[in-house]
Protein backbone atom coordinates (compact mmCIF):
# COMPACT_ATOMS: atom_id res chain seq x y z
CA UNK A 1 19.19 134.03 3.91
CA UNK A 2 18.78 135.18 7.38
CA UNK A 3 22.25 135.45 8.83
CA UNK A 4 21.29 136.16 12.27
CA UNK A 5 18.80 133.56 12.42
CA UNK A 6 21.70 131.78 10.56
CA UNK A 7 24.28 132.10 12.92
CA UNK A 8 22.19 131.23 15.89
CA UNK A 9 20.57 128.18 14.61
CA UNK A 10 24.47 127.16 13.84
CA UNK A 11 25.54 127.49 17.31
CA UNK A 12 22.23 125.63 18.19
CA UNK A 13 23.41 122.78 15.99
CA UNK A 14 26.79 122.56 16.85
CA UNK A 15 25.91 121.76 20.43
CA UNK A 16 23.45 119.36 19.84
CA UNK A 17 26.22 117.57 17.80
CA UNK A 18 28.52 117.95 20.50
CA UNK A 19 25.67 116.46 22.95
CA UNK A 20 25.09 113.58 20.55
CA UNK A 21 28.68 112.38 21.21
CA UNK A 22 28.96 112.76 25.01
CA UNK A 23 25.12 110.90 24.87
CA UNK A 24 27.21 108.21 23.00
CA UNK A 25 29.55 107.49 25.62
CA UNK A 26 26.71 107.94 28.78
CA UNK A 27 24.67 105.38 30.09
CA UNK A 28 21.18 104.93 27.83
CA UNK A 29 18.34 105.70 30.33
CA UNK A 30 20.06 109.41 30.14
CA UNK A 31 18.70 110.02 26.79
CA UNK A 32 14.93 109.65 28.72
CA UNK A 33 16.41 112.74 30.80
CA UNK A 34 17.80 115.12 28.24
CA UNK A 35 14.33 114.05 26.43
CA UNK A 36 12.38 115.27 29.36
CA UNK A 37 13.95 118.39 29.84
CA UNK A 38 14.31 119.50 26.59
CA UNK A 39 11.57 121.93 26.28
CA UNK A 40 12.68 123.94 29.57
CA UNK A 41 16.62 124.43 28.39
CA UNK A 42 18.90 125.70 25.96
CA UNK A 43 21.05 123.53 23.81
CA UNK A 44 23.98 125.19 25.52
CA UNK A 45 22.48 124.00 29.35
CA UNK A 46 21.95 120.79 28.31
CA UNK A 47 25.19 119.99 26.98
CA UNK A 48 26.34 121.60 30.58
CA UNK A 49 24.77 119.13 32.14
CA UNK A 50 25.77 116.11 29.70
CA UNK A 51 29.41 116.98 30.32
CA UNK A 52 28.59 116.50 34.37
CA UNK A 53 27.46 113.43 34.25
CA UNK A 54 29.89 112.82 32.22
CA UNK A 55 32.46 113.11 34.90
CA UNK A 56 29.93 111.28 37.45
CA UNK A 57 29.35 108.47 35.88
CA UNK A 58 33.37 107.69 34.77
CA UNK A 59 33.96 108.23 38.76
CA UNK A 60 31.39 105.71 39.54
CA UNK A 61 32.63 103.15 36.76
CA UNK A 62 35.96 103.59 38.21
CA UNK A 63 35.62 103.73 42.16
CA UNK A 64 32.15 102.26 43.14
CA UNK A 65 32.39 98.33 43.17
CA UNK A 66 29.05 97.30 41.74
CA UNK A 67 29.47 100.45 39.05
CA UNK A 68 32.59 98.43 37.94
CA UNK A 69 30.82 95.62 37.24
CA UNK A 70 29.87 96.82 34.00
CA UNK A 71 30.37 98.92 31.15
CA UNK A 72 29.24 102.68 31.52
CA UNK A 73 27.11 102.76 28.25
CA UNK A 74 25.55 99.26 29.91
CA UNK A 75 24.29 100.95 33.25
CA UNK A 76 20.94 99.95 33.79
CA UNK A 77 18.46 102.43 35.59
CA UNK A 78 18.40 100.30 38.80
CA UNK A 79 22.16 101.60 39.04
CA UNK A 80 21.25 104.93 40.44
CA UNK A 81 19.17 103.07 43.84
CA UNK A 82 22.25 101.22 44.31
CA UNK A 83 24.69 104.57 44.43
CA UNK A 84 24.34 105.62 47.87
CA UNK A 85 24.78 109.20 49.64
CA UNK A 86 28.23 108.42 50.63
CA UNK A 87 28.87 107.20 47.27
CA UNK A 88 27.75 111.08 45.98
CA UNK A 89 29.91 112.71 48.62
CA UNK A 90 33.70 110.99 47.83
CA UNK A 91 32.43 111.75 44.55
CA UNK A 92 32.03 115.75 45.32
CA UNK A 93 35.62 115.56 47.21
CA UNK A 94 37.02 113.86 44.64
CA UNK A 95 36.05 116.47 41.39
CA UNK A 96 37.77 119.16 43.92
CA UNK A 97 41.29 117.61 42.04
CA UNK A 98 41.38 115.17 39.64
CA UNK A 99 43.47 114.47 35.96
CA UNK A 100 42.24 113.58 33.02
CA UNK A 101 44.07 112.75 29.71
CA UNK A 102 46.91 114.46 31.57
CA UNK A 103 45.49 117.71 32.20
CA UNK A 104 44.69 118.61 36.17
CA UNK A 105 41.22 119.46 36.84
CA UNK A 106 40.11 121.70 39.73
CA UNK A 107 36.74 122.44 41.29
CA UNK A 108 36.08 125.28 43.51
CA UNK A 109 32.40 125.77 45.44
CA UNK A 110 30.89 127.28 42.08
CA UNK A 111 31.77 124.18 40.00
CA UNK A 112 30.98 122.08 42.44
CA UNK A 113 27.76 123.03 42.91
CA UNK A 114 26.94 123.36 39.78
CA UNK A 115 27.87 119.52 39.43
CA UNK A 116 25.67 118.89 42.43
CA UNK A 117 23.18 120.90 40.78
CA UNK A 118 23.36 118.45 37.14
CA UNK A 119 23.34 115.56 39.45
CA UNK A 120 20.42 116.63 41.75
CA UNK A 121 18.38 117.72 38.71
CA UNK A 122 19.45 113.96 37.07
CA UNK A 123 18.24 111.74 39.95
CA UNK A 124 14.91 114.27 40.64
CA UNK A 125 13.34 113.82 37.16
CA UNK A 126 13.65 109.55 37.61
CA UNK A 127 12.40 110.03 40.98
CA UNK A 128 9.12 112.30 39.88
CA UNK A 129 8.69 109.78 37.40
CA UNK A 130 8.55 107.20 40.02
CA UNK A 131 11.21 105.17 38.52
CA UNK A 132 13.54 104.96 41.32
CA UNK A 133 12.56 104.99 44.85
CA UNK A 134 15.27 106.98 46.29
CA UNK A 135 17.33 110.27 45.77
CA UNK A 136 20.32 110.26 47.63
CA UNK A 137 21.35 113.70 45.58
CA UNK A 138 19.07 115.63 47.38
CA UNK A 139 20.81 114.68 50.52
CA UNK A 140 23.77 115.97 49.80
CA UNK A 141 24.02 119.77 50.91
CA UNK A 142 24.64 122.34 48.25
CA UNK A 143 28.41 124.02 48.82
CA UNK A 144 28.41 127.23 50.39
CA UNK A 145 28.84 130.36 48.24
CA UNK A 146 31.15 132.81 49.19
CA UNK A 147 30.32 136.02 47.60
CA UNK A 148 32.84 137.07 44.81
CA UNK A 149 34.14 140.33 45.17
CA UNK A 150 32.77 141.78 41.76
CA UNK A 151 35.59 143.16 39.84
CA UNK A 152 35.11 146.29 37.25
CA UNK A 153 36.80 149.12 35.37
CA UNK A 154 36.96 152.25 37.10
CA UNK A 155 36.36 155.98 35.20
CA UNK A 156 39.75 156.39 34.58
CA UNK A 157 40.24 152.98 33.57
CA UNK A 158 38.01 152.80 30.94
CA UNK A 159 39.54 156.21 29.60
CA UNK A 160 42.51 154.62 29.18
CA UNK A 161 41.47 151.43 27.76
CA UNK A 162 39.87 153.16 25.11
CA UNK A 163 43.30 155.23 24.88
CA UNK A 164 44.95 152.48 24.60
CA UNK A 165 43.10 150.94 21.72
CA UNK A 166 43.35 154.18 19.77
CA UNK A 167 47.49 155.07 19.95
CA UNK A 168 48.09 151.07 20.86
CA UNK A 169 51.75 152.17 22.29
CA UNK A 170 52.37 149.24 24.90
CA UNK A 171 51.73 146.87 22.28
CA UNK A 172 54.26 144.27 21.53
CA UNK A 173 55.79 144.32 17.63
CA UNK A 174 53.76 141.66 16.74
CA UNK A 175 50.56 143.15 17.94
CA UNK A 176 51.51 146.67 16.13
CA UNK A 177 51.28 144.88 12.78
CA UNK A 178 47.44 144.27 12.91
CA UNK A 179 46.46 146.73 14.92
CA UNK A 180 45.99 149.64 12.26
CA UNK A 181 44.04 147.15 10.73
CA UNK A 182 41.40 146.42 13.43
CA UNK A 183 42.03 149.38 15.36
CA UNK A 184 38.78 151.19 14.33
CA UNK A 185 36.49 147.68 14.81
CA UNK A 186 38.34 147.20 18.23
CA UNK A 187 37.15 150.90 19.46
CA UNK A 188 33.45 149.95 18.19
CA UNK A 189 33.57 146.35 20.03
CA UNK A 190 34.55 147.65 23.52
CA UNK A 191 32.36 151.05 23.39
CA UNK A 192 29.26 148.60 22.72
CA UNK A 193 30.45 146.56 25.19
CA UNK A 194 30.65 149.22 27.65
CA UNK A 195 28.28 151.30 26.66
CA UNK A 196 25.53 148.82 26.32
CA UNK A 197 26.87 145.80 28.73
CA UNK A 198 25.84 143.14 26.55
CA UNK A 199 26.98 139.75 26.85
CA UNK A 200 30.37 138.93 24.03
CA UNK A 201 28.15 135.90 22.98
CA UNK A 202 24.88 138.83 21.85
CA UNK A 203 28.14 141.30 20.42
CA UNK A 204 29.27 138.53 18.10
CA UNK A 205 25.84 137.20 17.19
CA UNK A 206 25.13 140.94 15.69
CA UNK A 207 24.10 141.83 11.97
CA UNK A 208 24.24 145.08 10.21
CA UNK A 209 20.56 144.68 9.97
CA UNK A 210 20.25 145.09 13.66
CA UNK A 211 21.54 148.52 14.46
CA UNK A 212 18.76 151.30 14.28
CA UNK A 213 20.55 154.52 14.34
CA UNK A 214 17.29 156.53 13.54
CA UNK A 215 16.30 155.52 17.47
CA UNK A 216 20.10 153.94 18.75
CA UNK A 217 19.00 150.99 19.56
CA UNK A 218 20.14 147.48 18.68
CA UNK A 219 18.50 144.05 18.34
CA UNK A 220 20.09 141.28 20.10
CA UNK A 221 19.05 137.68 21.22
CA UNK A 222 19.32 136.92 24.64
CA UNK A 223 19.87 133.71 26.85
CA UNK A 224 17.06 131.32 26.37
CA UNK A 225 16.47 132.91 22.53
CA UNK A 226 14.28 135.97 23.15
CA UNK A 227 14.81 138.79 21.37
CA UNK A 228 15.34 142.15 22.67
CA UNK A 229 15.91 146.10 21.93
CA UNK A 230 19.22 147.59 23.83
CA UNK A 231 19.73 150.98 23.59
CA UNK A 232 23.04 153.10 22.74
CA UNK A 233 24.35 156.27 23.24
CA UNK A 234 26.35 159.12 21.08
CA UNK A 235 29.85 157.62 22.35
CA UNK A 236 28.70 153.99 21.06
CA UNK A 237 27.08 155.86 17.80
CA UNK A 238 30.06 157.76 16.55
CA UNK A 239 31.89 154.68 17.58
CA UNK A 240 29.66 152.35 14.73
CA UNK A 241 29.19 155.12 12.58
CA UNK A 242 33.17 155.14 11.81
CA UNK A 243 33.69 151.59 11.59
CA UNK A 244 30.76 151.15 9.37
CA UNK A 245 32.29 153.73 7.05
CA UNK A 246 35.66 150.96 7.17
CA UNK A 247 33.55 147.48 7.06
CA UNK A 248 31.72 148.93 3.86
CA UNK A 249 35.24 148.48 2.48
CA UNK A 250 35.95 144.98 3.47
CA UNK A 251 34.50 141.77 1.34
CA UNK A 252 33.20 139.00 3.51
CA UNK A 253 33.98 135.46 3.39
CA UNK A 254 30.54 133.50 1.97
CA UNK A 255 27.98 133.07 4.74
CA UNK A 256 29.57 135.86 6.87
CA UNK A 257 28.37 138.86 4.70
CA UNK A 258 25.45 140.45 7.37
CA UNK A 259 27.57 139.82 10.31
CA UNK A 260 28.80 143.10 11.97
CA UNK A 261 31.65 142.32 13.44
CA UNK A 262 34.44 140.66 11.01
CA UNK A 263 37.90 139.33 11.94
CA UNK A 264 41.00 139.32 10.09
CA UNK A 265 40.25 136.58 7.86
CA UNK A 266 36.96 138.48 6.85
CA UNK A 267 34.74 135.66 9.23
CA UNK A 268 32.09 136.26 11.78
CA UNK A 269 34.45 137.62 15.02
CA UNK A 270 34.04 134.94 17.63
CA UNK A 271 33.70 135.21 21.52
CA UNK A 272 37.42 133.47 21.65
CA UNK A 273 38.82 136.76 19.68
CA UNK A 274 36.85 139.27 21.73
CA UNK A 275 37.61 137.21 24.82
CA UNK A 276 41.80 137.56 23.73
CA UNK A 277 41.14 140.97 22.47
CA UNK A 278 40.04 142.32 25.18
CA UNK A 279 42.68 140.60 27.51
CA UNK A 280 45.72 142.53 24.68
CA UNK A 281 44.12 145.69 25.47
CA UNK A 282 43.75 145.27 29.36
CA UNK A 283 46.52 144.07 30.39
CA UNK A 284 48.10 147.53 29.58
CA UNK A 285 45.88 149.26 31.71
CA UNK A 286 45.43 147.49 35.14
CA UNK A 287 48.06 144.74 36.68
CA UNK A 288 46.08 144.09 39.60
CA UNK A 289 42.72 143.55 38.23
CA UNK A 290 41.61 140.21 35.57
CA UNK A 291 39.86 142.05 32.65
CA UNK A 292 37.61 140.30 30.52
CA UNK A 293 34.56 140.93 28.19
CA UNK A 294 32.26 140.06 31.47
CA UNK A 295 33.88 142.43 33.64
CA UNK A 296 33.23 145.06 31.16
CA UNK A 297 29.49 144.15 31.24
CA UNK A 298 30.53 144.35 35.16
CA UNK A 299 31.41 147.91 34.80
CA UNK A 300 28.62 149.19 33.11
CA UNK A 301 25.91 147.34 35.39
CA UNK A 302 27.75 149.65 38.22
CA UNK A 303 27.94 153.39 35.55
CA UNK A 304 24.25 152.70 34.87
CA UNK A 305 23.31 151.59 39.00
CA UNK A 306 25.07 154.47 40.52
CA UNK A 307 23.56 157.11 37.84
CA UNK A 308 19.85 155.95 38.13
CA UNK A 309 20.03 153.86 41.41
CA UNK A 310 16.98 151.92 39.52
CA UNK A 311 18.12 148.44 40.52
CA UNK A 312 15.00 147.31 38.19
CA UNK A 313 16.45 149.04 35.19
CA UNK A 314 19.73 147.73 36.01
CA UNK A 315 18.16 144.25 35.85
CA UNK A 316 16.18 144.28 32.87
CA UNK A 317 19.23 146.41 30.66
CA UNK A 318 21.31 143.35 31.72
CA UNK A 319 18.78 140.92 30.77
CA UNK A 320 18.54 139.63 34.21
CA UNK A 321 15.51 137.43 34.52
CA UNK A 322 15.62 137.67 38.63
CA UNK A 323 16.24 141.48 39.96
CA UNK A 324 17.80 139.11 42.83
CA UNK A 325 20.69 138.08 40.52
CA UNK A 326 21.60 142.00 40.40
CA UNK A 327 20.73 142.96 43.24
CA UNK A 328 23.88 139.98 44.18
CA UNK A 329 25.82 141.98 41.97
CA UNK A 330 25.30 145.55 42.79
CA UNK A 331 25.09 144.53 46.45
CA UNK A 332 27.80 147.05 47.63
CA UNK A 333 26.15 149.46 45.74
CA UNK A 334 23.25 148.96 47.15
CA UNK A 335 24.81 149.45 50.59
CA UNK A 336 26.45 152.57 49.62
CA UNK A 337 23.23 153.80 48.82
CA UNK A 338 21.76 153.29 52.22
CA UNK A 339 24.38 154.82 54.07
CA UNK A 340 23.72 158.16 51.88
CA UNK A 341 20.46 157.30 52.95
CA UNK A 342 21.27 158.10 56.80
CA UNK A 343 21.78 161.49 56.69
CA UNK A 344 19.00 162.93 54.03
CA UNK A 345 16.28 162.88 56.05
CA UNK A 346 16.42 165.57 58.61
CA UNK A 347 13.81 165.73 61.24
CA UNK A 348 14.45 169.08 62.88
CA UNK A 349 15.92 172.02 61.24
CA UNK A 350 19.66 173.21 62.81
């Protein structure tokens, strides 16, 4: 059986499960929506948006007076002409705070406008359809974006992160006990990461069958379910090569026997582990700085920018579909870059 293809079309299924019970509790006309836009997105995107409207549509049941009326699962389509711009804007100011089933919920500008973005995307399909005759979403301004200042590892940093994994001193007792046992998987995982700066979801989705050590280069599937070649060097090889040597020792649990990276119980790592692990091993390095797998991706986007200054290769390493999105990224960078470029012209000899 192909694991790979396996473990993908698992995740795949899993959220179309998940989407089948939030469709449950959503109005019916939304199933026309998901319908309409499923050959464009990704399981994973749609259930994104499912879980937005979600929230939208409970607000509306709850606050607006003619939503109230009515059951939420008995919303007719003629609901969303009779939801008004106002209606959309209390409804952005309210998902800044709000509980649910006890737990506080809190929206800054990037969940917010990605809300605003489910919602505008929502109303804009019924409207090109010509089944509504107004769109109050697209009235509604998108939040500003502040830019987020992008936080990475620096040289030293990642020396002794990869120290730290090695001798694992600062760890507590409990962490001691397991960690000759994964010590030599937890060097591989973070070298690929940062040697490679794929995503934790493409580490975890990796088979033995994908590493190519005859050209150091590994197959992974990116967002959206292409598949591509990264490429790896010696660090990242010697790395693999050595834990190799250790998983051909270990006996996987049925179904998990051609996935690379195993946890303790002998299963298919997940991005939850990595996502933990790497917090364990960071925290002992930096105080001031929030470590996690995509900060590591983070910090080799910059290595690779500031050794090439090929903004394009940058991009298509990352699996960037827009050289805009790095270009965002790398922006300071990019400035530092132009300042060098001041002085390296000279136009009269001294």
């Amino acid at each position: 059986m192909d694991d790979k293809k396996n473990y993908h079309e698992e995740q795949n299924k899993l959220n179309i499960m998940k989407m089948r019970n939030v469709l449950s509790e959503l109005p019916p006309f939304c199933k026309q929506f998901f319908r309409g836009i499923e050959n464009n997105t990704s399981a994973r995107t749609r259930l994104a948006y499912a879980y937005d409207l979600r929230v939208f549509f409970e607000y509306m049941h709850k606050n607006n007076s003619y939503c109230s009326k009515m059951e939420m699962k008995d919303f007719p389509l003629s609901i969303l002409e009779n939801i008004t711009r106002e209606d959309i804007e209390e409804y952005m100011e309210y998902i800044s705070y709000y509980q649910k089933d006890n737990r506080e919920i809190t929206n800054e500008e990037r969940g917010k406008s990605r809300k605003l973005a489910s919602l505008r995307s929502f109303y804009n399909y019924f409207y090109q359809m010509e089944l509504i005759e107004k769109n109050p979403a697209v009235l509604i301004p998108m939040p500003k974006l502040h830019e987020k200042e992008i936080i990475r590892l620096d040289v030293d940093e990642v020396a002794v992160l990869l120290d730290q994994v090695e001798d694992g001193t600062k760890l507590t007792k409990g962490q001691k006990k397991y960690h000759e046992k994964t010590k030599i998987r937890d060097i591989a995982l973070l070298t690929l990461l940062l040697g490679t700066g794929i995503r934790v979801s493409e580490c975890v989705g990796l088979d033995l069958e994908d590493i190519d050590f005859k050209n150091n280069g590994i197959k992974i599937r990116r967002k959206g379910g292409y598949e591509t070649v990264v490429y790896f060097g010696r660090e990242v090889e010697t790395a693999l090569l050595e834990y190799l040597e250790q998983r051909q020792h270990t006996i996987p649990q049925p179904g998990h026997e051609h996935a690379l990276f195993l946890s303790i119980q002998n299963r298919r790592i997940t991005v939850r582990a990595v996502e933990n692990l790497v917090k364990k091993y960071a925290s002992n390095v930096t105080t001031l700085k929030k470590i996690t797998p995509h900060k590591l991706r983070s910090t080799y986007g910059t290595s690779l920018y500031r050794e090439t200054g090929d903004i394009y290769l940058v991009a298509d390493v990352l699996g960037h579909k827009d050289v805009n999105t790095t270009r965002k990224h790398y922006a300071a960078l990019e400035d530092e870059r132009k300042r060098k470029a001041a002085n390296a012209v000279k136009l009269r000899e001294p």
